[in-house]
PDB file of N, CA and C in Angstrom:
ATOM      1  N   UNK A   1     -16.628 -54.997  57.685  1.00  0.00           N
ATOM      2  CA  UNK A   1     -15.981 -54.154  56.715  1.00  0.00           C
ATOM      3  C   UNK A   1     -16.271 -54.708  55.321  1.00  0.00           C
ATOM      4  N   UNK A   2     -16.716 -54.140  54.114  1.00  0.00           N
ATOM      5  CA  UNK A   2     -17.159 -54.687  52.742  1.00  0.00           C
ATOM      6  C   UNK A   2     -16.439 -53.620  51.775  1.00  0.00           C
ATOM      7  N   UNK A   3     -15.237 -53.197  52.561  1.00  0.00           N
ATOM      8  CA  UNK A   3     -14.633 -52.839  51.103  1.00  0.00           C
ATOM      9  C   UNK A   3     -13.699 -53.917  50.022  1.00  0.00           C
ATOM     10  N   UNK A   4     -14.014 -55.571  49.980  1.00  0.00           N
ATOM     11  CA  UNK A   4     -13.591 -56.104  49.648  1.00  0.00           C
ATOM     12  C   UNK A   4     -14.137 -55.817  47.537  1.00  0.00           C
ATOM     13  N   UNK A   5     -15.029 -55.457  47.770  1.00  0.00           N
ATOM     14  CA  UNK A   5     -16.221 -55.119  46.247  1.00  0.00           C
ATOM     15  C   UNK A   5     -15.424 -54.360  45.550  1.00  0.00           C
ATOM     16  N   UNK A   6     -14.656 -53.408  45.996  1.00  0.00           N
ATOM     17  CA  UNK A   6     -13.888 -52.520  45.548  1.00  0.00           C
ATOM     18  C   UNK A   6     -12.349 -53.018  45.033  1.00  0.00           C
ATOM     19  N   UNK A   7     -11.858 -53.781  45.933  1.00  0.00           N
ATOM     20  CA  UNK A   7     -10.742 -54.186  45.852  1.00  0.00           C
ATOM     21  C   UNK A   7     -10.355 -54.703  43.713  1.00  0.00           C
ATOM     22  N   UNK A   8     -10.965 -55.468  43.330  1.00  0.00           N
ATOM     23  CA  UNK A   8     -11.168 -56.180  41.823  1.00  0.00           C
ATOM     24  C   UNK A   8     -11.199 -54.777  41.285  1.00  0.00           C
ATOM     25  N   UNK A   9     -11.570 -53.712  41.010  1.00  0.00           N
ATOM     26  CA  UNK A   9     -11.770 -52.610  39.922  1.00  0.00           C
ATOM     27  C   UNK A   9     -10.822 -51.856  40.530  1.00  0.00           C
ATOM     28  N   UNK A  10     -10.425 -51.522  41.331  1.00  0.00           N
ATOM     29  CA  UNK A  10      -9.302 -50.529  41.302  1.00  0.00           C
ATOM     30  C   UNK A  10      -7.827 -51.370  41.206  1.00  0.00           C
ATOM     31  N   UNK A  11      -7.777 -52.091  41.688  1.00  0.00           N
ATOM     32  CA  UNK A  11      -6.364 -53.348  40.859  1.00  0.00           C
ATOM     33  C   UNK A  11      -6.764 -53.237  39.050  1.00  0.00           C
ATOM     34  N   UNK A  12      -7.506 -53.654  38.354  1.00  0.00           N
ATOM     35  CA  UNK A  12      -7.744 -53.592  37.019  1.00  0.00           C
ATOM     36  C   UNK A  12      -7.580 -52.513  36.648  1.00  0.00           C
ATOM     37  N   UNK A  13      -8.219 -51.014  37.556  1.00  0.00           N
ATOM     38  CA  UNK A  13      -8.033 -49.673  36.716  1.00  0.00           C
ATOM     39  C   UNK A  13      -6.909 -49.268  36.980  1.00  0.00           C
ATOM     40  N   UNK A  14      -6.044 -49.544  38.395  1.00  0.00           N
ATOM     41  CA  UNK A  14      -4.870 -49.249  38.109  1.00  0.00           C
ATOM     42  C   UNK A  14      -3.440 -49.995  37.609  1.00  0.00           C
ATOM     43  N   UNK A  15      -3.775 -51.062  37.016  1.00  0.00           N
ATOM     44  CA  UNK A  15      -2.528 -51.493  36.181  1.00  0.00           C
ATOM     45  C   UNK A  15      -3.086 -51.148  34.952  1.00  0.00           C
ATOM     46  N   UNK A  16      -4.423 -51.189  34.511  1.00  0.00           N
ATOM     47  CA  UNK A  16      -4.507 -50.800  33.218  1.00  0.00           C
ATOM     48  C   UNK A  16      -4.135 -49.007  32.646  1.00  0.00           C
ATOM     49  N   UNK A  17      -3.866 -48.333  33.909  1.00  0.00           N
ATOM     50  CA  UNK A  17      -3.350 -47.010  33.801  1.00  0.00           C
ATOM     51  C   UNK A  17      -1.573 -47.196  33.742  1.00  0.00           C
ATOM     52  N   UNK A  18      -1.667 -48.281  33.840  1.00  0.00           N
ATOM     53  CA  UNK A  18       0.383 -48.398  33.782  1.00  0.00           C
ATOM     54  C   UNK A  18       1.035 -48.717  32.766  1.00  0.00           C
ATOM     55  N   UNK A  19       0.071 -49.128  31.745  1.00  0.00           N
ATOM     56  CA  UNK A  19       0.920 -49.392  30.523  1.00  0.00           C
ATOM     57  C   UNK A  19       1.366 -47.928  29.586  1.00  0.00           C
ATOM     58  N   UNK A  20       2.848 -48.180  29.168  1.00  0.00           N
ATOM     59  CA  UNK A  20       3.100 -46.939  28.416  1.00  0.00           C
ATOM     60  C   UNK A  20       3.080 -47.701  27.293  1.00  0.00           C
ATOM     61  N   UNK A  21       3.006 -46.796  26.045  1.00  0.00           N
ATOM     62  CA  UNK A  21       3.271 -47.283  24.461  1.00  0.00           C
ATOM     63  C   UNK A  21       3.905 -45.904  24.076  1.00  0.00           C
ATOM     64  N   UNK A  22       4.959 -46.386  23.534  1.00  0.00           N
ATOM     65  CA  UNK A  22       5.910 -44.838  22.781  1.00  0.00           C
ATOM     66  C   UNK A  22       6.452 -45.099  21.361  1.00  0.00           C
ATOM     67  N   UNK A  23       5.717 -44.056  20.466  1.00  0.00           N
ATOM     68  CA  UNK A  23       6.741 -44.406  19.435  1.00  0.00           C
ATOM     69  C   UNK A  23       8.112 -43.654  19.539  1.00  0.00           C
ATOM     70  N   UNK A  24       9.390 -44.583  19.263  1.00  0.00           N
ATOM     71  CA  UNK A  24      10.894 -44.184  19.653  1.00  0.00           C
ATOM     72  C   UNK A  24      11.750 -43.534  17.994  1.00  0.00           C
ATOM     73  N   UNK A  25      11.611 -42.494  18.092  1.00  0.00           N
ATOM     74  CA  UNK A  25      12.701 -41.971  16.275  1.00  0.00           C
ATOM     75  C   UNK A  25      13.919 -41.379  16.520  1.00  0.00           C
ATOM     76  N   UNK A  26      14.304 -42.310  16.081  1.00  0.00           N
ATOM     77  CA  UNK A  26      15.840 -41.820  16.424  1.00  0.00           C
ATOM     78  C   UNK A  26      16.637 -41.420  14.742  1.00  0.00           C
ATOM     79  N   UNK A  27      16.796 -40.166  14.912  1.00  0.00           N
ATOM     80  CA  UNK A  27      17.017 -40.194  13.490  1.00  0.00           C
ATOM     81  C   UNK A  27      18.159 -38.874  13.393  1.00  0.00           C
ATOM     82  N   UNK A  28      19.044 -38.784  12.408  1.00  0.00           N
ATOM     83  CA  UNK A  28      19.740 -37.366  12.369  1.00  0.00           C
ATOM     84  C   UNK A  28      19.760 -36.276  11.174  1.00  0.00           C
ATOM     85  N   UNK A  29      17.906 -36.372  10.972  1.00  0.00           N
ATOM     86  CA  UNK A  29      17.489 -35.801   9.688  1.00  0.00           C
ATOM     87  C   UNK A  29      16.078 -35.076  10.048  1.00  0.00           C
ATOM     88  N   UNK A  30      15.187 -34.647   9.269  1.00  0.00           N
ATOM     89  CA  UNK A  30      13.698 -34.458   9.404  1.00  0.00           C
ATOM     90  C   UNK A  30      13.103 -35.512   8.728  1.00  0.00           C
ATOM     91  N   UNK A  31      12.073 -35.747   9.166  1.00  0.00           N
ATOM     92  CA  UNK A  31      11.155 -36.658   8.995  1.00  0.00           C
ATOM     93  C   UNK A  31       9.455 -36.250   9.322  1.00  0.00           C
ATOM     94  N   UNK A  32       8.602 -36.893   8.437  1.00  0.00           N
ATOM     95  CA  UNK A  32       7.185 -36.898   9.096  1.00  0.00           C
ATOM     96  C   UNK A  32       6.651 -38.320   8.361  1.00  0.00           C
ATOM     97  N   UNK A  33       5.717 -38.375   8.939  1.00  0.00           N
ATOM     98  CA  UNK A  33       4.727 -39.567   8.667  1.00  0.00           C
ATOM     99  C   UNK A  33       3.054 -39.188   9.408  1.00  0.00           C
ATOM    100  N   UNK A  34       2.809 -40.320   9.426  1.00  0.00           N
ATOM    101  CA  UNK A  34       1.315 -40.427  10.399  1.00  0.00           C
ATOM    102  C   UNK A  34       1.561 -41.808  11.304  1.00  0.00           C
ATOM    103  N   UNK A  35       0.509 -42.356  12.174  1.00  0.00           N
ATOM    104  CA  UNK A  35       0.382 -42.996  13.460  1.00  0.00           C
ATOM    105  C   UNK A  35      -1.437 -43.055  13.159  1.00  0.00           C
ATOM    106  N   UNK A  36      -1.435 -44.532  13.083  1.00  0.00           N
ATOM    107  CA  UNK A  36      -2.904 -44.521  13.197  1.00  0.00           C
ATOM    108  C   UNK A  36      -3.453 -44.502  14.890  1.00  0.00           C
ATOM    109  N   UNK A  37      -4.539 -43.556  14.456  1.00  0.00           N
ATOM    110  CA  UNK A  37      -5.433 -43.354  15.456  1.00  0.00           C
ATOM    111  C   UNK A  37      -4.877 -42.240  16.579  1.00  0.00           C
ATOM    112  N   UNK A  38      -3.777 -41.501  15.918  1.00  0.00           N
ATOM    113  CA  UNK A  38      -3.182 -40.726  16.463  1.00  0.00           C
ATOM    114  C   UNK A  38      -3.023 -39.138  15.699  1.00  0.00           C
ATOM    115  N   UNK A  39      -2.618 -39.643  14.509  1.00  0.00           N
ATOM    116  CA  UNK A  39      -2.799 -38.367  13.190  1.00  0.00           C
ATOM    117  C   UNK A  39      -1.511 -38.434  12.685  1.00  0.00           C
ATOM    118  N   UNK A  40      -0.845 -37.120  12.482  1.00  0.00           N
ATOM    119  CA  UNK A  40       0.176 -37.184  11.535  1.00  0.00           C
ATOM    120  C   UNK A  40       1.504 -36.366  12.552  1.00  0.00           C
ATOM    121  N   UNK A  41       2.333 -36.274  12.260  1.00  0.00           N
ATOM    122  CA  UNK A  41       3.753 -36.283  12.780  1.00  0.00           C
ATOM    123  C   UNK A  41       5.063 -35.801  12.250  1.00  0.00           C
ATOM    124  N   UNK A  42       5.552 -34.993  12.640  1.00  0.00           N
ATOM    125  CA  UNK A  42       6.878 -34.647  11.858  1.00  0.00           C
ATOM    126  C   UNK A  42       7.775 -34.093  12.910  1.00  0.00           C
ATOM    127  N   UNK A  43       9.091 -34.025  12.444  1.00  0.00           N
ATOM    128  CA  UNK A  43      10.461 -33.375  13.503  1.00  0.00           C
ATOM    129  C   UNK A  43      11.231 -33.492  12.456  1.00  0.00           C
ATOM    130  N   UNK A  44      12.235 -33.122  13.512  1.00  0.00           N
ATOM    131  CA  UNK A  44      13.984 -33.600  12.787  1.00  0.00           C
ATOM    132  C   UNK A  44      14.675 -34.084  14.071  1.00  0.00           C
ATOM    133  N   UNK A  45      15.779 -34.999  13.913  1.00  0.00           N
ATOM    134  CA  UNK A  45      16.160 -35.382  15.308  1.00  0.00           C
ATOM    135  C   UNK A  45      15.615 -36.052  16.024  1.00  0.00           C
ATOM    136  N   UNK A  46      15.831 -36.823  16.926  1.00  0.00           N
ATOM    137  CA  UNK A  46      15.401 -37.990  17.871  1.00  0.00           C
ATOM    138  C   UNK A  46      13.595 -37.240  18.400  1.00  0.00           C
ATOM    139  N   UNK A  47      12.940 -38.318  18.626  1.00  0.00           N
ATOM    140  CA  UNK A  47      12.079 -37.635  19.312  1.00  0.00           C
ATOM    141  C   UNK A  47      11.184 -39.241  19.882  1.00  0.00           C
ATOM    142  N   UNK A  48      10.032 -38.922  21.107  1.00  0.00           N
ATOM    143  CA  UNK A  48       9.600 -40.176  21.608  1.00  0.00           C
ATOM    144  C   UNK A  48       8.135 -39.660  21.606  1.00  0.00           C
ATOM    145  N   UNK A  49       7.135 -40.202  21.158  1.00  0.00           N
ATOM    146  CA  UNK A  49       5.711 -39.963  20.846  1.00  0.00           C
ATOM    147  C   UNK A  49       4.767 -41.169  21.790  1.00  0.00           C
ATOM    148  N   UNK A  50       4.614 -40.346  22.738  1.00  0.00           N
ATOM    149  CA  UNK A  50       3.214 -40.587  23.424  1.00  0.00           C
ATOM    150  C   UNK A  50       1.930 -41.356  22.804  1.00  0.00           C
ATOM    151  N   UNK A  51       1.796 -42.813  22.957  1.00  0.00           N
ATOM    152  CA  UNK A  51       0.738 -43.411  22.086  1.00  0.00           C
ATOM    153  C   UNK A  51      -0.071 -44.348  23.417  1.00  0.00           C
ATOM    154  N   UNK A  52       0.056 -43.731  24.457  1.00  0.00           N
ATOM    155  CA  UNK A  52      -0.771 -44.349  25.051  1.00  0.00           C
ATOM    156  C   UNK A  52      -2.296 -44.591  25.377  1.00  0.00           C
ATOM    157  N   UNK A  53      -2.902 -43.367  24.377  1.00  0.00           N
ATOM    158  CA  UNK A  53      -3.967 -43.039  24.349  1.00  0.00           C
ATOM    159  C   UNK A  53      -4.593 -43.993  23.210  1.00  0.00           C
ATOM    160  N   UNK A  54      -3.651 -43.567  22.268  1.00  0.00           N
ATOM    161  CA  UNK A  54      -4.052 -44.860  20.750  1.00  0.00           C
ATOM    162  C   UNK A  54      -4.823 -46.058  21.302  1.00  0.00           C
ATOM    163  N   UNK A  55      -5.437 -46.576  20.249  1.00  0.00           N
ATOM    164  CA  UNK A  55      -5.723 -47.989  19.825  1.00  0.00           C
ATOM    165  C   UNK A  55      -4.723 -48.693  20.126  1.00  0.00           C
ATOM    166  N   UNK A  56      -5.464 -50.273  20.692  1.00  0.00           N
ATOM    167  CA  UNK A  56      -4.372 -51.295  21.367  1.00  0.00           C
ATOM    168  C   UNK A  56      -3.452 -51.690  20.235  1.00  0.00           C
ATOM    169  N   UNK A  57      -3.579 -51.695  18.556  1.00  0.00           N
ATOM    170  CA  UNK A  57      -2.843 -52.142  17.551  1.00  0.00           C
ATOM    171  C   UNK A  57      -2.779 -50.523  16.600  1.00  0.00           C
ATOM    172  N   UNK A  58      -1.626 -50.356  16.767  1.00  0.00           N
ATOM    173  CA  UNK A  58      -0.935 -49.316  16.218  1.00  0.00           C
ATOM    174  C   UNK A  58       0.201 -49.356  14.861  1.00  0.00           C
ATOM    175  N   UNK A  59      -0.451 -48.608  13.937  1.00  0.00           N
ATOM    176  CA  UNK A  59       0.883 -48.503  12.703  1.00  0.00           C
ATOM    177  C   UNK A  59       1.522 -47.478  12.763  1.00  0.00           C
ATOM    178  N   UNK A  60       2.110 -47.110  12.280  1.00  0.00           N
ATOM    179  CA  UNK A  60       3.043 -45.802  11.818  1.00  0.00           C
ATOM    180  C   UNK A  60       3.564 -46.346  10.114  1.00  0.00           C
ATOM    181  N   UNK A  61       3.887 -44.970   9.370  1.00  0.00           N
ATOM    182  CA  UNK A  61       4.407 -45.046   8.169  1.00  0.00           C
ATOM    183  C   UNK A  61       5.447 -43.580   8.134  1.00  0.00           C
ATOM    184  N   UNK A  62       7.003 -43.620   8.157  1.00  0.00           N
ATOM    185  CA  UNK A  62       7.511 -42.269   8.488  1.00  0.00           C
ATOM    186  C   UNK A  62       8.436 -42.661   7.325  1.00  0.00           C
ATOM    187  N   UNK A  63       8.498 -40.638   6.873  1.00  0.00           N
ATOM    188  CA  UNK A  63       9.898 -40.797   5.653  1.00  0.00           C
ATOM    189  C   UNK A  63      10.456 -39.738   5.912  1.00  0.00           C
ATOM    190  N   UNK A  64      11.539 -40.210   5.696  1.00  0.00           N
ATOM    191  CA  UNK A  64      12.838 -38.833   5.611  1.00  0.00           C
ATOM    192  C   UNK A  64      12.326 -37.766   4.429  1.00  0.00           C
ATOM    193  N   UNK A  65      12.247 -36.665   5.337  1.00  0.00           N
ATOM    194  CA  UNK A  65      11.873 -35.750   3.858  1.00  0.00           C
ATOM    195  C   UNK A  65      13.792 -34.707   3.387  1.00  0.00           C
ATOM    196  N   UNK A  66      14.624 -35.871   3.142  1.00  0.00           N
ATOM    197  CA  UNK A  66      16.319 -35.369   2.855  1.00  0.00           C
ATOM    198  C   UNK A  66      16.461 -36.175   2.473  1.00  0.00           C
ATOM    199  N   UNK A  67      17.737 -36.441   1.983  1.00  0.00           N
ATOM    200  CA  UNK A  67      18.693 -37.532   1.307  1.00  0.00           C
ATOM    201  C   UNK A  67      19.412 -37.746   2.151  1.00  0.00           C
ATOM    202  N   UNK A  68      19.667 -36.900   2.952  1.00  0.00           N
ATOM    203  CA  UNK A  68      20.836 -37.896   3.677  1.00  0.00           C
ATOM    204  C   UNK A  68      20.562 -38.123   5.013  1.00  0.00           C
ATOM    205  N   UNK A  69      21.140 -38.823   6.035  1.00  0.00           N
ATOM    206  CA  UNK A  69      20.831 -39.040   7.291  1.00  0.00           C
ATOM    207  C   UNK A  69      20.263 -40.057   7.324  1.00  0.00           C
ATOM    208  N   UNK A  70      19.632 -40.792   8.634  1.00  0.00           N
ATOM    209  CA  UNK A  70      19.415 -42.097   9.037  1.00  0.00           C
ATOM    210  C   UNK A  70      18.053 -41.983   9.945  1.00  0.00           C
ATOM    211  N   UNK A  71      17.205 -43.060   9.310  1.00  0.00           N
ATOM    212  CA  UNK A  71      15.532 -42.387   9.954  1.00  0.00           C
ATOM    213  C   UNK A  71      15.691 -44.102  10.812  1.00  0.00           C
ATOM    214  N   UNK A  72      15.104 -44.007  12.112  1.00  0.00           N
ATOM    215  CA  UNK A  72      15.076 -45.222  12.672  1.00  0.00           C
ATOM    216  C   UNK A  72      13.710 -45.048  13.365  1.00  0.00           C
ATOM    217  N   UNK A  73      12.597 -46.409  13.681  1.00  0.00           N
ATOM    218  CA  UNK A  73      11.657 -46.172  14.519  1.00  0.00           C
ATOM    219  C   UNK A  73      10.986 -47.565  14.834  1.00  0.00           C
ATOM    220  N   UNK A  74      11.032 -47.392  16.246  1.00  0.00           N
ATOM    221  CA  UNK A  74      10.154 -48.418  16.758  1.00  0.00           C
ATOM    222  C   UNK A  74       9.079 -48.236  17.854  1.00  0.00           C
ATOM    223  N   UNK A  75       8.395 -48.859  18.103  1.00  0.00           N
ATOM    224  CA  UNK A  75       6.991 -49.139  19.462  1.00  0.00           C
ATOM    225  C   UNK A  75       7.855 -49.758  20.624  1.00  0.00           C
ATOM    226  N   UNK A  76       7.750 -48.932  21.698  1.00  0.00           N
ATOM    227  CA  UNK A  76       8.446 -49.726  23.221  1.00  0.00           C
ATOM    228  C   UNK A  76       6.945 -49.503  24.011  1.00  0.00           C
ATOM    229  N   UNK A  77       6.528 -50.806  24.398  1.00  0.00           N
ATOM    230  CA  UNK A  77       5.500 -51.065  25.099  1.00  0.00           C
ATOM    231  C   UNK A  77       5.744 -51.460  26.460  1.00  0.00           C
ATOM    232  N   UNK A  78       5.407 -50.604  27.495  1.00  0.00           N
ATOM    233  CA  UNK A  78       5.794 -51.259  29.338  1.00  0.00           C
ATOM    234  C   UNK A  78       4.727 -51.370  29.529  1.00  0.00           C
ATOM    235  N   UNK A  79       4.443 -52.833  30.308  1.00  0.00           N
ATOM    236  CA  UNK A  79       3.502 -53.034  30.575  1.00  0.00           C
ATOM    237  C   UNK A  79       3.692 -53.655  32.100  1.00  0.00           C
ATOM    238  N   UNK A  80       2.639 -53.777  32.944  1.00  0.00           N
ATOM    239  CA  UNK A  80       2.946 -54.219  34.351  1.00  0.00           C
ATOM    240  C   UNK A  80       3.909 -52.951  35.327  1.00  0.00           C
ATOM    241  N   UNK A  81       3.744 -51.924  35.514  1.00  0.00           N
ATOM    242  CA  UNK A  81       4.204 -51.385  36.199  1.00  0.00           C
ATOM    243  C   UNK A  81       5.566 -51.355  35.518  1.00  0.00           C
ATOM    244  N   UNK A  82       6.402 -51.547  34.449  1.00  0.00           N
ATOM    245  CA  UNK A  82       7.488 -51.773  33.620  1.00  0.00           C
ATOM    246  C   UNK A  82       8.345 -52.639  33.906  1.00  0.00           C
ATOM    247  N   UNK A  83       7.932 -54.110  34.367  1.00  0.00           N
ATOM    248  CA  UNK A  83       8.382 -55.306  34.554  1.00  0.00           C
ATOM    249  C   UNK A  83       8.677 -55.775  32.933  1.00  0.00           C
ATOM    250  N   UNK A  84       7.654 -55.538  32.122  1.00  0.00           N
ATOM    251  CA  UNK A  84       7.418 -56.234  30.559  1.00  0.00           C
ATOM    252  C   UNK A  84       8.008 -55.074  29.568  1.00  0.00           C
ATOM    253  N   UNK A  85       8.575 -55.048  28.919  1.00  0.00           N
ATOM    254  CA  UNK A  85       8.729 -54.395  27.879  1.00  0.00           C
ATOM    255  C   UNK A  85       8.981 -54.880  26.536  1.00  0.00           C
ATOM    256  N   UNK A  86       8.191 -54.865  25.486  1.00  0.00           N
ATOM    257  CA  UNK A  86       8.356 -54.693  24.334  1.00  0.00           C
ATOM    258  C   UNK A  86       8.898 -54.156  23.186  1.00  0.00           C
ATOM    259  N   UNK A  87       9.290 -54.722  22.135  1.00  0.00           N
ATOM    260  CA  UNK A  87      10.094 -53.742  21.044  1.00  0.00           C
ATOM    261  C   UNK A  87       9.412 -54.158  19.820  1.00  0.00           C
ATOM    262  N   UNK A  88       8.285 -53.373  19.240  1.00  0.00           N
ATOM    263  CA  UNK A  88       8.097 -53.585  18.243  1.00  0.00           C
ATOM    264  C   UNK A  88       8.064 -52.899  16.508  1.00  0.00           C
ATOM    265  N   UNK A  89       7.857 -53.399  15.604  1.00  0.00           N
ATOM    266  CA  UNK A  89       8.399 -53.025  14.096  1.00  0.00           C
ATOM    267  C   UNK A  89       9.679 -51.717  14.364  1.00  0.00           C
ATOM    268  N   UNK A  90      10.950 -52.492  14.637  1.00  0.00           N
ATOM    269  CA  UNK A  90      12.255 -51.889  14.649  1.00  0.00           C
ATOM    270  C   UNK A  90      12.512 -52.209  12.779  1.00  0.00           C
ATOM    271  N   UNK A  91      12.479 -50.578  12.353  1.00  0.00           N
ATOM    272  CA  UNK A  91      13.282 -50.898  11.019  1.00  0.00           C
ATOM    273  C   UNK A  91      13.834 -49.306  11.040  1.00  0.00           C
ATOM    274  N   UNK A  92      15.108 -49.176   9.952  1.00  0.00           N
ATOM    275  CA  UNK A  92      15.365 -48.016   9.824  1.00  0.00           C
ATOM    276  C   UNK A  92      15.754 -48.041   8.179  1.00  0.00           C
ATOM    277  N   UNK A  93      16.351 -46.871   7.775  1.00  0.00           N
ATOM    278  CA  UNK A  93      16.766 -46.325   6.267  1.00  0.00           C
ATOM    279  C   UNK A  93      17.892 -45.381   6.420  1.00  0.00           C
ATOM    280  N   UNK A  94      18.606 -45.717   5.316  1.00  0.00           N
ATOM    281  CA  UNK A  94      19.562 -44.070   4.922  1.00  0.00           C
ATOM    282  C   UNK A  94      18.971 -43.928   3.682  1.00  0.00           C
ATOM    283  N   UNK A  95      18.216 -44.118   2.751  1.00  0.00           N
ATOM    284  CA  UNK A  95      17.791 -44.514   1.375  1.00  0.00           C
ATOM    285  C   UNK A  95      17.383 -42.452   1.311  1.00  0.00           C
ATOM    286  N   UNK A  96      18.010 -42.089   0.577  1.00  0.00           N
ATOM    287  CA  UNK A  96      17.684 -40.646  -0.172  1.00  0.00           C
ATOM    288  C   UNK A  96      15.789 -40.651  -0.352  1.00  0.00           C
ATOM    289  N   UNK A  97      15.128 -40.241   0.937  1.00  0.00           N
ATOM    290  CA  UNK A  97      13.758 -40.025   1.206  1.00  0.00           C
ATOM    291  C   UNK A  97      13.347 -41.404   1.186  1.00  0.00           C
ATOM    292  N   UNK A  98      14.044 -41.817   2.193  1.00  0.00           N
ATOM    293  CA  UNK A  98      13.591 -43.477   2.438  1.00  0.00           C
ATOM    294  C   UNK A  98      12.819 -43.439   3.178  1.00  0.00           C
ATOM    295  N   UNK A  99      11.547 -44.464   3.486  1.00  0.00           N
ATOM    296  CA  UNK A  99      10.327 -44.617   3.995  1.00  0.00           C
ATOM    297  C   UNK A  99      10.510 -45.909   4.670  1.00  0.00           C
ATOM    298  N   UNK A 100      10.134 -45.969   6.415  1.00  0.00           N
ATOM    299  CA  UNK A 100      10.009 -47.140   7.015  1.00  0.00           C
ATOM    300  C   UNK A 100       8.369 -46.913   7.512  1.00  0.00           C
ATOM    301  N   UNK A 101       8.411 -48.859   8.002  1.00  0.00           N
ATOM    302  CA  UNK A 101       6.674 -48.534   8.400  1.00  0.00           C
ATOM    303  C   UNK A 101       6.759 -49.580   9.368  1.00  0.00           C
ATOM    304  N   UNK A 102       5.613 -49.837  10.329  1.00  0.00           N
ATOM    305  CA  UNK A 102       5.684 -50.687  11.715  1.00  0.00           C
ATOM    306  C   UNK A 102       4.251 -51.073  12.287  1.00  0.00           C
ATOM    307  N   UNK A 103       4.146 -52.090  12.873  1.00  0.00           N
ATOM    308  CA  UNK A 103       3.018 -52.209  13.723  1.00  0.00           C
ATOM    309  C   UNK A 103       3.261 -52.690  14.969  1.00  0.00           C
ATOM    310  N   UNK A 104       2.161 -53.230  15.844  1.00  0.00           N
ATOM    311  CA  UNK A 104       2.327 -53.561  16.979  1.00  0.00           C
ATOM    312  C   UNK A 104       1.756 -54.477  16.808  1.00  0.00           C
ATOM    313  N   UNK A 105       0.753 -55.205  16.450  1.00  0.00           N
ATOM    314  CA  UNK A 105      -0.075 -56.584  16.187  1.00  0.00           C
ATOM    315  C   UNK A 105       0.372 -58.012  16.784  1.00  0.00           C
TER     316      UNK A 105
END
C-alpha cells in the first residue's frame, strides 16, 4: 500500500483550510473604512467580515461617519481547527467621526 506520499499534503492542505480571520465591528452607529487587500467597507451596526482570503498581515482603517455612537474593531484569528485564537488591534472611539485603525503583524 503507498498511500503514505499522500498522507504530508493533505494534513498541510487541510489545516491550512482551517484557519478563520474575521474582522469583528461592533458598533451602534454607521461606519466605513477599507481592509487591505480586501477593498473598502461600510454598515451601521455590528457586523463580522470574512478576511480569510486576505493577505497573511492585514490592516483596516474605519470611521464613524456620525457624532454619536461607539465604533469598536478588532481581527479574531482561529487557527488549528479553533484550538488558537487570537485578538488583534482591539481599539474603539465615541469621538464625533472618530477614526480607529489595526493590524495583525
Amino acid at each position: 500500500m503507498k498511500w503514505h506520499g499522500l498522507v504530508i499534503p493533505v494534513v498541510v492542505a487541510t489545516l491550512a483550510g482551517c484557519d478563520s480571520k474575521e474582522l469583528v465591528i461592533q458598533s451602534n452607529t454607521s461606519w466605513e473604512g477599507s481592509v487591505t487587500g480586501f477593498g473598502t467597507i461600510a454598515g451601521s451596526g455590528n457586523d463580522v467580515v470574512d478576511l480569510s482570503d486576505a493577505p497573511s498581515d492585514v490592516c483596516w482603517e474605519l470611521r464613524k461617519t456620525s457624532s454619536a455612537g461607539v465604533l469598536r474593531a478588532y481581527l479574531r484569528d482561529e487557527t488549528w481547527f479553533g484550538l488558537g485564537t487570537e485578538y488583534d488591534g482591539d481599539q474603539s472611539t465615541s469621538e464625533p467621526a472618530g477614526q480607529i485603525e489595526g493590524c495583525n503583524r
